[in-house]
Protein backbone atom coordinates (compact mmCIF):
# COMPACT_ATOMS: atom_id res chain seq x y z
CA UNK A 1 22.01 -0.81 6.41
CA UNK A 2 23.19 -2.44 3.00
CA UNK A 3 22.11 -1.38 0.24
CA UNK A 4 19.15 -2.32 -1.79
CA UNK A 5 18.09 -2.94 -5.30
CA UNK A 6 14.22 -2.18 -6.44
CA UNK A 7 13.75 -2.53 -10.27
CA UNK A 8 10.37 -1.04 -11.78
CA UNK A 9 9.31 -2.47 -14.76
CA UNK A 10 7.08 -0.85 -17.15
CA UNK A 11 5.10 -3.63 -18.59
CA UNK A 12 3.50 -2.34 -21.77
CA UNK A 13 6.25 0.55 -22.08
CA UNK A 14 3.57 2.99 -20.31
CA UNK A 15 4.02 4.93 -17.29
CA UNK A 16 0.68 5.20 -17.09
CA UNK A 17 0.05 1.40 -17.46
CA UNK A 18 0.91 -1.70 -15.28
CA UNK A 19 3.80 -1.83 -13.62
CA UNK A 20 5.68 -4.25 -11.55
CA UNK A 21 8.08 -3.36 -8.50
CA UNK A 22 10.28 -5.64 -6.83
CA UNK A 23 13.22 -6.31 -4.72
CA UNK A 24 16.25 -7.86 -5.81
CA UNK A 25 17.00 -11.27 -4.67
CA UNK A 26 13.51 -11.36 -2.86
CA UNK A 27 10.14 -13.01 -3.70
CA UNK A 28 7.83 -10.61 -2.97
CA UNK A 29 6.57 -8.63 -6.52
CA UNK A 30 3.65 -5.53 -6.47
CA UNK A 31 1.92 -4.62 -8.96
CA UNK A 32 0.59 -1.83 -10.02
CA UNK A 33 -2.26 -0.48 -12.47
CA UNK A 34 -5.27 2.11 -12.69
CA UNK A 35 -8.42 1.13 -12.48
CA UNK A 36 -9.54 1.25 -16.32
CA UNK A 37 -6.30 -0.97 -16.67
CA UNK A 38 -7.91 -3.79 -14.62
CA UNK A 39 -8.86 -6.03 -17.15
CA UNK A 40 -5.41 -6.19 -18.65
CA UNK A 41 -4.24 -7.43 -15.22
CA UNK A 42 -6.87 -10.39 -14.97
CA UNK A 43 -4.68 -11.60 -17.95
CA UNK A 44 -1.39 -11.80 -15.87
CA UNK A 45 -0.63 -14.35 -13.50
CA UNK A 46 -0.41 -12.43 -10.40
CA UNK A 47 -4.16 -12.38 -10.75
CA UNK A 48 -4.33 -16.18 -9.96
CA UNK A 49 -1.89 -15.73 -6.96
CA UNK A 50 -2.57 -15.61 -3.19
CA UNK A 51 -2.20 -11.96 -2.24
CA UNK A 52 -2.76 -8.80 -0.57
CA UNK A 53 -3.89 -5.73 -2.14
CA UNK A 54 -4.11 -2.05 -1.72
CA UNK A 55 -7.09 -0.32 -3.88
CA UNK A 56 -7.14 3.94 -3.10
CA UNK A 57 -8.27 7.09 -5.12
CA UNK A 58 -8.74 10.53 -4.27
CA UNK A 59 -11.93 12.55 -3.08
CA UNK A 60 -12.06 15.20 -6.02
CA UNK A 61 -13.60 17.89 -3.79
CA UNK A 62 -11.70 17.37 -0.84
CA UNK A 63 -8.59 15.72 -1.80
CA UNK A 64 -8.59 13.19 0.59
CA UNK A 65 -7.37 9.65 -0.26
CA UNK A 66 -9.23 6.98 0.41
CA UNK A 67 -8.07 3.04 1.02
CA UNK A 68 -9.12 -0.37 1.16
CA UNK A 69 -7.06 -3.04 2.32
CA UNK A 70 -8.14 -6.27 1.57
CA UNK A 71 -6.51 -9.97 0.58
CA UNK A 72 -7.67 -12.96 -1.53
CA UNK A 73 -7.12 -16.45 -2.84
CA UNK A 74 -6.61 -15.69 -5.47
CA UNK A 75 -6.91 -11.78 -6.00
CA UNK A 76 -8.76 -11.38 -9.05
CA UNK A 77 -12.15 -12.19 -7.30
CA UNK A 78 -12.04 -9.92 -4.85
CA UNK A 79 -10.89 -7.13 -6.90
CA UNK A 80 -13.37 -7.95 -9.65
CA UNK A 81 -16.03 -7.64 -6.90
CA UNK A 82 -14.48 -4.28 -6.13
CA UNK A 83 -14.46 -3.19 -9.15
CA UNK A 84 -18.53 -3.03 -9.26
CA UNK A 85 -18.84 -2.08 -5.40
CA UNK A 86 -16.39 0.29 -4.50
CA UNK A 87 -16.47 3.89 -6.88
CA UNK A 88 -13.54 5.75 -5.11
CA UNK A 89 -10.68 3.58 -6.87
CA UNK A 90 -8.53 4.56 -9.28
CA UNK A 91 -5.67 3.11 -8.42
CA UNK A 92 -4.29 -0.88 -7.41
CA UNK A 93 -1.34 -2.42 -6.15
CA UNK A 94 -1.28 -6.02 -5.65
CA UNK A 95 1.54 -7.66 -3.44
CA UNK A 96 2.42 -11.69 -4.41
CA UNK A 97 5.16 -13.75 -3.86
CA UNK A 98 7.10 -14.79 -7.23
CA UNK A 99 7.15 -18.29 -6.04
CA UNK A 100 3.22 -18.79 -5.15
CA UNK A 101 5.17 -19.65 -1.63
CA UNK A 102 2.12 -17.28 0.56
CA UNK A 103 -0.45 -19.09 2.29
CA UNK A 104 -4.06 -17.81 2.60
CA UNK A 105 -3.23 -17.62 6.74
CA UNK A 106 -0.25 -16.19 5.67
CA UNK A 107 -2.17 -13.18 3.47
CA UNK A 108 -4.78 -13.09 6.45
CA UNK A 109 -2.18 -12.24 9.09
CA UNK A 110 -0.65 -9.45 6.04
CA UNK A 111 -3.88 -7.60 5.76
CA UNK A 112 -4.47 -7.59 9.27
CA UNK A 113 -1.25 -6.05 9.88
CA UNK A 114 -1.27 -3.68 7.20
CA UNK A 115 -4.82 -2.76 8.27
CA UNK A 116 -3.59 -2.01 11.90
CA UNK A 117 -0.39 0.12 10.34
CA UNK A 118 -2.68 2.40 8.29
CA UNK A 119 -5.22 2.75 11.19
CA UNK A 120 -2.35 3.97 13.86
CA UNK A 121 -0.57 6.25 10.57
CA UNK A 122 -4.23 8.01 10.51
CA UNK A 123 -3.34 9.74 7.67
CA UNK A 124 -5.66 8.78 5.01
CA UNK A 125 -9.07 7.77 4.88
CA UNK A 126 -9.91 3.80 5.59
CA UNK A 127 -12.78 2.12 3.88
CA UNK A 128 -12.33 -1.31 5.67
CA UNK A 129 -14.86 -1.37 8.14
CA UNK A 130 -13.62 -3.42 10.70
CA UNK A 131 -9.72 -4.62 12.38
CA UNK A 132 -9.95 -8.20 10.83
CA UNK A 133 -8.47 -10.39 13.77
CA UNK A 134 -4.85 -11.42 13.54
CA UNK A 135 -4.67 -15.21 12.68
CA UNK A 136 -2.74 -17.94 14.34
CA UNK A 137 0.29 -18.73 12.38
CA UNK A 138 3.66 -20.13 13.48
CA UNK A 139 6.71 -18.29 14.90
CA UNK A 140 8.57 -19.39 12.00
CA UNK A 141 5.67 -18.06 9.53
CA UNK A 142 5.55 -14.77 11.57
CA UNK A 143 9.45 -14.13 10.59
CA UNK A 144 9.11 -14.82 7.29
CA UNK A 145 5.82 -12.93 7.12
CA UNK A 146 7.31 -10.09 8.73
CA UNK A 147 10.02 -9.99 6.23
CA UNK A 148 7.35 -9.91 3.82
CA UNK A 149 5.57 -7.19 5.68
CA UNK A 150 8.92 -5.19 5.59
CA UNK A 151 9.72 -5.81 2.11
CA UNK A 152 5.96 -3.86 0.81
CA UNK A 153 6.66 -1.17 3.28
CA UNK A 154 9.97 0.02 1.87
CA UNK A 155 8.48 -0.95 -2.15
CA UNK A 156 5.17 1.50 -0.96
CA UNK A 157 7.86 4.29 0.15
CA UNK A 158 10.10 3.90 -2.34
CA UNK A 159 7.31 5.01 -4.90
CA UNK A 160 6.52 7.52 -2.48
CA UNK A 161 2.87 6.12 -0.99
CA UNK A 162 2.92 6.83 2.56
CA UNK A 163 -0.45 5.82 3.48
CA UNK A 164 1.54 3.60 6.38
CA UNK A 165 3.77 6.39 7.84
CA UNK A 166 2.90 7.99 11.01
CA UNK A 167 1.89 12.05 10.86
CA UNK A 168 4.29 13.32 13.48
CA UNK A 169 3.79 16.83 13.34
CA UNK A 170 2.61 18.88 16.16
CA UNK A 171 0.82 22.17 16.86
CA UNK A 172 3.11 24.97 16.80
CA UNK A 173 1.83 27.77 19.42
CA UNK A 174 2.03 31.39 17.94
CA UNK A 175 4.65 32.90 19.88
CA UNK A 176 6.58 36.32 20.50
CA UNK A 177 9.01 35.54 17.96
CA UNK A 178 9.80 37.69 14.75
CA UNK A 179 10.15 35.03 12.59
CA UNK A 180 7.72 32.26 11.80
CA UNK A 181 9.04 29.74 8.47
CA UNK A 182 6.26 27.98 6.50
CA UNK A 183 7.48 24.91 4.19
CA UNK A 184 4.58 22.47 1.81
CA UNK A 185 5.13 20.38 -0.12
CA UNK A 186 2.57 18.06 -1.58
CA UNK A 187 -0.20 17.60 0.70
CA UNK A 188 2.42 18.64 4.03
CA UNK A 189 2.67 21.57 5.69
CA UNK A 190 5.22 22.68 8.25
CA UNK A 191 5.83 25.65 10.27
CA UNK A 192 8.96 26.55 12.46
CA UNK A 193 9.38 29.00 15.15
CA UNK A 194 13.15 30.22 16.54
């Protein structure tokens, strides 16, 4: 696999601010910013853009992560009407195209997808209520879509959000053996029996 460039761009200096992420020589741009940062990005134009969003915070007592997948025509609607309805958010990361190229089918099909990917990783908490149904687009639009689709996978990983990534660990039996190794990191646990 070749190589690939992803340049993060601190947009007021802030680590703690917005943020954009992005792939080299592709159109697809996130962005990111807390919730108390969302009125700063109804100023920027990826506000007024076709796109598909992630919103997600963590359950103080049990910290669990809750998510919300949802898409809009523009965004800014939606997410200001999430911003009143929806309490467990702290955190936002929009997904555009740099060339205002997506199509509301083509955003549809995106959320339904990611929707489906998060639901089968069943490793965090999902606050949409229903599978929305996959829309009819062309074979040509499903390529290009699935590029797309691709492209804010690896971006999600990259910053190390794995709310899309399978849990593939299994039950280790207790056994007869001497030695039993115990690794965590983060929120992951992992044992290993010789």
């Amino acid at each position: 696999m070749a190589g690939k460039l992803i340049r993060l761009f601190l947009t007021d200096g802030d680590a703690d601010g917005i943020k954009t992420i992005e792939i080299s020589n592709m159109t697809i741009k996130g962005t990111l910013f807390p919730r108390p940062m969302f009125s700063e990005f109804k100023k920027r134009s990826e506000a007024n853009r076709p796109g598909v969003y992630l919103i997600y915070g963590d359950d103080f007592e049990s910290g669990d992560t809750t998510l919300y997948i949802g898409e809009g025509d523009p965004v800014s609607p939606r997410l200001n009407s999430h911003y009143g309805n929806k309490d467990f958010w702290t955190n936002a990361i929009v997904f555009t195209s740099k060339d205002d190229y997506l199509t509301k089918t083509q955003i549809q099909y995106l959320e339904s997808k990611l929707i489906a990917l998060a639901k089968k990783a069943d490793n965090v908490m999902l606050d949409n209520s229903n599978q929305p149904v996959e829309p009819n687009i062309s074979e040509v639009d499903q390529a290009e879509v699935s590029v797309f689709l691709d492209s804010i996978l690896l971006l999600l990983k990259s910053m190390g959000i794995e709310f899309f990534i399978p849990d593939i660990s299994e039950k280790v039996e207790q056994s007869d053996a001497d030695e039993i190794y115990l690794m965590k990191y983060k929120n992951a646990e992992a044992q290993m029996v010789i």
